[in-house]
C-alpha atoms as a PDB file:
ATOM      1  CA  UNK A   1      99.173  15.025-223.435  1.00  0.00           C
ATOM      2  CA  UNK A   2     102.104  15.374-225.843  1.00  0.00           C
ATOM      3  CA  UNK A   3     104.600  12.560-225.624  1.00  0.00           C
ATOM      4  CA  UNK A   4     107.958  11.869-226.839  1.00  0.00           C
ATOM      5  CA  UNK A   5     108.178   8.388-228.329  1.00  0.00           C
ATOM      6  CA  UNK A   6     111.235   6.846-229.767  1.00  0.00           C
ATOM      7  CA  UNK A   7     112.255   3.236-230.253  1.00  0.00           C
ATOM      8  CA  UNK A   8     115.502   1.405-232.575  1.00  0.00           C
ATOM      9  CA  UNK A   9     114.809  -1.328-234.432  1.00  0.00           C
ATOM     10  CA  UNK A  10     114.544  -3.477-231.685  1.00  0.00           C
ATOM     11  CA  UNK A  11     111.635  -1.176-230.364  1.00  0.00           C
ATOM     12  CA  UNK A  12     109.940  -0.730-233.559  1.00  0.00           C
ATOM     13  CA  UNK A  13     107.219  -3.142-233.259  1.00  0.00           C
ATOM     14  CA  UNK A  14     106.679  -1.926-229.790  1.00  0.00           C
ATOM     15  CA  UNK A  15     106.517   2.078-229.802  1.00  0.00           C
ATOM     16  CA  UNK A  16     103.881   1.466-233.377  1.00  0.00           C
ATOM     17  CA  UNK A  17     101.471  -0.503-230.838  1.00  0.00           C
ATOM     18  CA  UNK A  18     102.102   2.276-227.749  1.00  0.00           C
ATOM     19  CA  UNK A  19     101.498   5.103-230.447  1.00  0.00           C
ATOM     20  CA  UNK A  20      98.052   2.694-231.577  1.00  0.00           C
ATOM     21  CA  UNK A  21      96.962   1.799-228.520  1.00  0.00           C
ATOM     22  CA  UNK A  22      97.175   5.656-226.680  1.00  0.00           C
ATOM     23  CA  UNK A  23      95.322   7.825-229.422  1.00  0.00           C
ATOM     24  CA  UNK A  24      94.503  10.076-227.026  1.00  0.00           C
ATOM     25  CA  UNK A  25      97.990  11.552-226.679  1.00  0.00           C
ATOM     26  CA  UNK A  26      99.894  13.206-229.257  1.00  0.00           C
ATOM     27  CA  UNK A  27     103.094  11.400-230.302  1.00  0.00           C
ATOM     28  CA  UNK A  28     106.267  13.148-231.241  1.00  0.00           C
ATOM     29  CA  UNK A  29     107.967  10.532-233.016  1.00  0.00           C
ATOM     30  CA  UNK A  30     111.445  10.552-233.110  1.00  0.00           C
ATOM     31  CA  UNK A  31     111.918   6.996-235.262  1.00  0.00           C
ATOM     32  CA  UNK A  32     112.691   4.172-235.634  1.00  0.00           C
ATOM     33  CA  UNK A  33     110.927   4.752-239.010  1.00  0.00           C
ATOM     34  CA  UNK A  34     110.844   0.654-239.668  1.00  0.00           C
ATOM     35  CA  UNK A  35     113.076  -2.291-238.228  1.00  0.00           C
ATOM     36  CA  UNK A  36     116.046  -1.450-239.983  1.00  0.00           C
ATOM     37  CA  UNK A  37     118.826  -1.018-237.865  1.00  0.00           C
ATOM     38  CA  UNK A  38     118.974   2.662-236.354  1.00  0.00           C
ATOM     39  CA  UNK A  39     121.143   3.524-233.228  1.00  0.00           C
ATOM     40  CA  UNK A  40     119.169   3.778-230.054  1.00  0.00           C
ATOM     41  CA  UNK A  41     121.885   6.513-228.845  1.00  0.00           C
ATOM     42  CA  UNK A  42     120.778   8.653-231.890  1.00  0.00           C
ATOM     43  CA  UNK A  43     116.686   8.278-231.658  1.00  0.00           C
ATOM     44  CA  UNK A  44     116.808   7.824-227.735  1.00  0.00           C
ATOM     45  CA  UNK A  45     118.483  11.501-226.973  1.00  0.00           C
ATOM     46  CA  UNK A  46     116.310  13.230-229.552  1.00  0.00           C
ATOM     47  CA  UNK A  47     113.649  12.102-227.835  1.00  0.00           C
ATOM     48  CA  UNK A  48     114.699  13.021-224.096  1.00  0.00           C
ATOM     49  CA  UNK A  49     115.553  16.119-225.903  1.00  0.00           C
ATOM     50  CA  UNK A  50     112.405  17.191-226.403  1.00  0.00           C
ATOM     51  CA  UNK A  51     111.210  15.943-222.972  1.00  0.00           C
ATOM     52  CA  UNK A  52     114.212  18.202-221.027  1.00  0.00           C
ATOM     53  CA  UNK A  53     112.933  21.292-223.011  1.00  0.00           C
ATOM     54  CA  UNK A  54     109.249  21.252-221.985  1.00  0.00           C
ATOM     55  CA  UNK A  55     108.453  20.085-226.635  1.00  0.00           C
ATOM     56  CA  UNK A  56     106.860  16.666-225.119  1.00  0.00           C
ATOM     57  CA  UNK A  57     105.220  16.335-221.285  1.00  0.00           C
ATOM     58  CA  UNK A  58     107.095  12.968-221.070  1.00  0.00           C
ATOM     59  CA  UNK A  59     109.059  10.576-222.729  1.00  0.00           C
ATOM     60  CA  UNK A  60     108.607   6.466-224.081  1.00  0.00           C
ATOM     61  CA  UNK A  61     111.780   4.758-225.102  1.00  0.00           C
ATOM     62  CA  UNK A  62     111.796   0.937-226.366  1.00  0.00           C
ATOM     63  CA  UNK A  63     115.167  -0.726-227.325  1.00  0.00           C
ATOM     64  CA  UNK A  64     115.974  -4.371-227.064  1.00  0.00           C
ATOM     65  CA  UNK A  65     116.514  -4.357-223.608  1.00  0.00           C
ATOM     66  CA  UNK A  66     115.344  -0.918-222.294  1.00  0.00           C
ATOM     67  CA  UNK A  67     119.086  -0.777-220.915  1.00  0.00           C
ATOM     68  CA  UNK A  68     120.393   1.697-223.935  1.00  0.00           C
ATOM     69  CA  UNK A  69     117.287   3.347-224.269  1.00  0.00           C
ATOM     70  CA  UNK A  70     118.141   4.330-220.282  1.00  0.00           C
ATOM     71  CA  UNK A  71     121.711   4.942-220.020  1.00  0.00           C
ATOM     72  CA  UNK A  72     121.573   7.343-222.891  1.00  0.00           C
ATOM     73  CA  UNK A  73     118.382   9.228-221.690  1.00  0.00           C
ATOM     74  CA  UNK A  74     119.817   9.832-217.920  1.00  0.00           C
ATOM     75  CA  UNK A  75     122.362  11.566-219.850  1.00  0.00           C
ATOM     76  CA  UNK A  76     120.172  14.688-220.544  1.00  0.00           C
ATOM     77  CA  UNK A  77     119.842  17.195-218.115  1.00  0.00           C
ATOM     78  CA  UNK A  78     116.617  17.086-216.395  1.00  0.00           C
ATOM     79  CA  UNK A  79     115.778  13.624-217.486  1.00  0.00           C
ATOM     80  CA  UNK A  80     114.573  11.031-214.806  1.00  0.00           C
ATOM     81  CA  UNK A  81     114.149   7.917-217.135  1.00  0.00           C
ATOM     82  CA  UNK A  82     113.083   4.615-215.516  1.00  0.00           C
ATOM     83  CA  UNK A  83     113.373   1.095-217.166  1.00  0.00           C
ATOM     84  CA  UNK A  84     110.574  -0.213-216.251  1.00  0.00           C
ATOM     85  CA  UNK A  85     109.400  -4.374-216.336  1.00  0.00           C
ATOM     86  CA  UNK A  86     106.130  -4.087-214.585  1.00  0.00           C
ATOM     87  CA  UNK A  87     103.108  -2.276-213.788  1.00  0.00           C
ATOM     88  CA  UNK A  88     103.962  -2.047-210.273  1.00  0.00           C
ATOM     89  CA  UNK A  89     107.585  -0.492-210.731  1.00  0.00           C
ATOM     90  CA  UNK A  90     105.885   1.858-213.834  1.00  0.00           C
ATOM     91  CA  UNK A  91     104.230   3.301-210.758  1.00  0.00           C
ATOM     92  CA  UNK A  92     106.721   3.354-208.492  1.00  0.00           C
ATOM     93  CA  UNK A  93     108.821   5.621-210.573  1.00  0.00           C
ATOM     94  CA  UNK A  94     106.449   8.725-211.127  1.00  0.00           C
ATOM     95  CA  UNK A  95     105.123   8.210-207.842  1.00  0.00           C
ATOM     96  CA  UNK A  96     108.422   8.334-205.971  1.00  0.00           C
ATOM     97  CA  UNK A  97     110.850   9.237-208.427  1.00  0.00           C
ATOM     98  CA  UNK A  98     108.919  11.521-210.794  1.00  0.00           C
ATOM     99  CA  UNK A  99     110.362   9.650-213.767  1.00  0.00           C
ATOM    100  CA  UNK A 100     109.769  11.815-216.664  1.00  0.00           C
ATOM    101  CA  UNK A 101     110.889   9.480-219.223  1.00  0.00           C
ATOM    102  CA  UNK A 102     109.666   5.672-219.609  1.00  0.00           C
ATOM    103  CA  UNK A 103     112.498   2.705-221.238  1.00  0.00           C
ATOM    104  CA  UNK A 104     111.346  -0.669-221.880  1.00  0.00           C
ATOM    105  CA  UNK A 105     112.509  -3.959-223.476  1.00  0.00           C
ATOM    106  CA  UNK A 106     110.971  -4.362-226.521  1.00  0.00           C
ATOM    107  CA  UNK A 107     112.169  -7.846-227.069  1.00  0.00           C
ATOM    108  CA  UNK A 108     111.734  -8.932-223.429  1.00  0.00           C
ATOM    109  CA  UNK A 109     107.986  -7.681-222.790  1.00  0.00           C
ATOM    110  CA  UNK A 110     104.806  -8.946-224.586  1.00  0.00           C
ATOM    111  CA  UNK A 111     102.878  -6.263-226.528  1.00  0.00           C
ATOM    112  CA  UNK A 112      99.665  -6.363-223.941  1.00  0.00           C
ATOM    113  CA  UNK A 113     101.515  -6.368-221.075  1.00  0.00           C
ATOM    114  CA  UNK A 114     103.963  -3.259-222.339  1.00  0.00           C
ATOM    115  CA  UNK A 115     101.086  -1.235-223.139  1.00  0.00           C
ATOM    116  CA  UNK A 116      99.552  -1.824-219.361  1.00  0.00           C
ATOM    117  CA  UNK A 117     102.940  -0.712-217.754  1.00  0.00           C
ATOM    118  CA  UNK A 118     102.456   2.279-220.105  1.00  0.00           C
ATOM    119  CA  UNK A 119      98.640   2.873-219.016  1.00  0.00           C
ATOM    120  CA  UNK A 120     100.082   2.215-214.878  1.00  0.00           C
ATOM    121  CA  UNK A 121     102.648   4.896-215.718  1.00  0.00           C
ATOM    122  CA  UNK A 122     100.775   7.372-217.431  1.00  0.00           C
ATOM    123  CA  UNK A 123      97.934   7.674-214.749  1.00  0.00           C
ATOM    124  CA  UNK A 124     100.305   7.998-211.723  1.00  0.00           C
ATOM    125  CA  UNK A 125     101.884  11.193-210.783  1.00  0.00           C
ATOM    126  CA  UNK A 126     104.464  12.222-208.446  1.00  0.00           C
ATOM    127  CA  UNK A 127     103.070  12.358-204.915  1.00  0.00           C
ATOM    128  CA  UNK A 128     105.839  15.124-203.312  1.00  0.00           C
ATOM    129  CA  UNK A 129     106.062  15.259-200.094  1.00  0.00           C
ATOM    130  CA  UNK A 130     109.445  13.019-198.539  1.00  0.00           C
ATOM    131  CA  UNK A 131     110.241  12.423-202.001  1.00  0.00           C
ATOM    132  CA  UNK A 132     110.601  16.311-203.531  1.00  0.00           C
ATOM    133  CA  UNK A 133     114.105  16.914-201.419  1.00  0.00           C
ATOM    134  CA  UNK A 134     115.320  13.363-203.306  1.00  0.00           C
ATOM    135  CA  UNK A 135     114.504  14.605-206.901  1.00  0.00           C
ATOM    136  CA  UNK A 136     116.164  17.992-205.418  1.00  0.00           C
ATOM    137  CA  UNK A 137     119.507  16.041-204.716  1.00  0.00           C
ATOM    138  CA  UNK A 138     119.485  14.535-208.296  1.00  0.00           C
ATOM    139  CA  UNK A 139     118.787  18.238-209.741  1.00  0.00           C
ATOM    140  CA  UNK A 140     121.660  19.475-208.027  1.00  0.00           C
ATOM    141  CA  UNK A 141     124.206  16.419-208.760  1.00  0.00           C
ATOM    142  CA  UNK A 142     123.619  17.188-212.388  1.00  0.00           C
ATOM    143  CA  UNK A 143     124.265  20.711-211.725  1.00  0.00           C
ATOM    144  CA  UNK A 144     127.742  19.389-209.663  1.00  0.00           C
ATOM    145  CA  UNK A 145     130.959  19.277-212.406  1.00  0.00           C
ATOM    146  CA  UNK A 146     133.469  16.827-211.502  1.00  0.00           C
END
C-alpha cells in the first residue's frame, strides 16, 4: 500500500520509526527531513494532498500533539483524519468513520505503542452499512458553501 507520511519536528522521531517499522508499504514522505523546526501546516497539507487525490491510499501525520497535524488535514476536501491515542479508537475510526488519514502525538505516545495504533489502523477497514449515509453527510457538508 502507498502511504502518505508526514511529521514536523515534533513528529520526526516518530514518522522515521512508522516508515522503519512498516517496510511493507511504500512511504511518500512529505518531511520533516530532521528535527529542525518545520511548520506542521506546511508538511501536514502536502501530505493530505496526496491522500485527497488518490497519489497515497492513506495518510500518517505526527506533530507534537496530533492536534495541528488534524485541524489542518480536515481542511482538505475529502480528508477524514482521526487523532488517534489508542489502538482501540485507531479502529474505531476506519471502521466507523472511514478515516483516511491517521494524526498522532509524537511527544505524547511511546514509540511501541504508536506503531501498534498504526498496525490496529492499518488492518481495519470501513465496515459500510449504517455508517456509509454518515460519511455521505460529511461529503456533502464539504460540498455546502457558507
Amino acid at each position: 500500500m502507498i502511504l502518505a507520511i508526514a511529521s514536523d519536528h515534533a513528529g520526526f522521531e516518530l514518522k522515521e520509526a512508522i516508515k522503519a517499522a512498516f517496510p511493507q508499504h511504500e512511504f511518500l514522505d512529505f518531511g520533516a527531513p530532521s528535527t529542525a523546526s518545520v511548520d506542521y501546516p506546511d508538511t501536514g497539507s502536502a501530505a493530505a494532498k496526496a491522500v485527497a487525490a488518490g497519489k497515497a491510499e492513506l495518510g500518517i501525520l505526527v506533530c507534537g500533539s496530533g492536534i495541528g497535524m488534524s485541524i489542518v488535514a480536515n481542511k482538505i476536501p475529502g480528508i477524514r483524519a482521526a487523532l488517534c491515542y489508542c489502538t482501540d479508537v485507531a479502529r474505531l475510526s476506519r471502521l466507523h468513520n472511514d478515516a483516511n488519514v491517521l494524526c498522532l502525538a509524537g511527544r505524547f505516545t511511546a514509540v511501541p505503542y504508536a506503531l501498534e495504533i498504526v498496525q490496529a489502523w492499518l488492518e481495519t477497514s470501513f465496515e459500510g452499512g449504517r455508517h456509509q449515509k454518515r460519511i455521505q453527510k460529511i461529503k456533502n457538508i464539504e460540498g455546502e458553501s457558507l
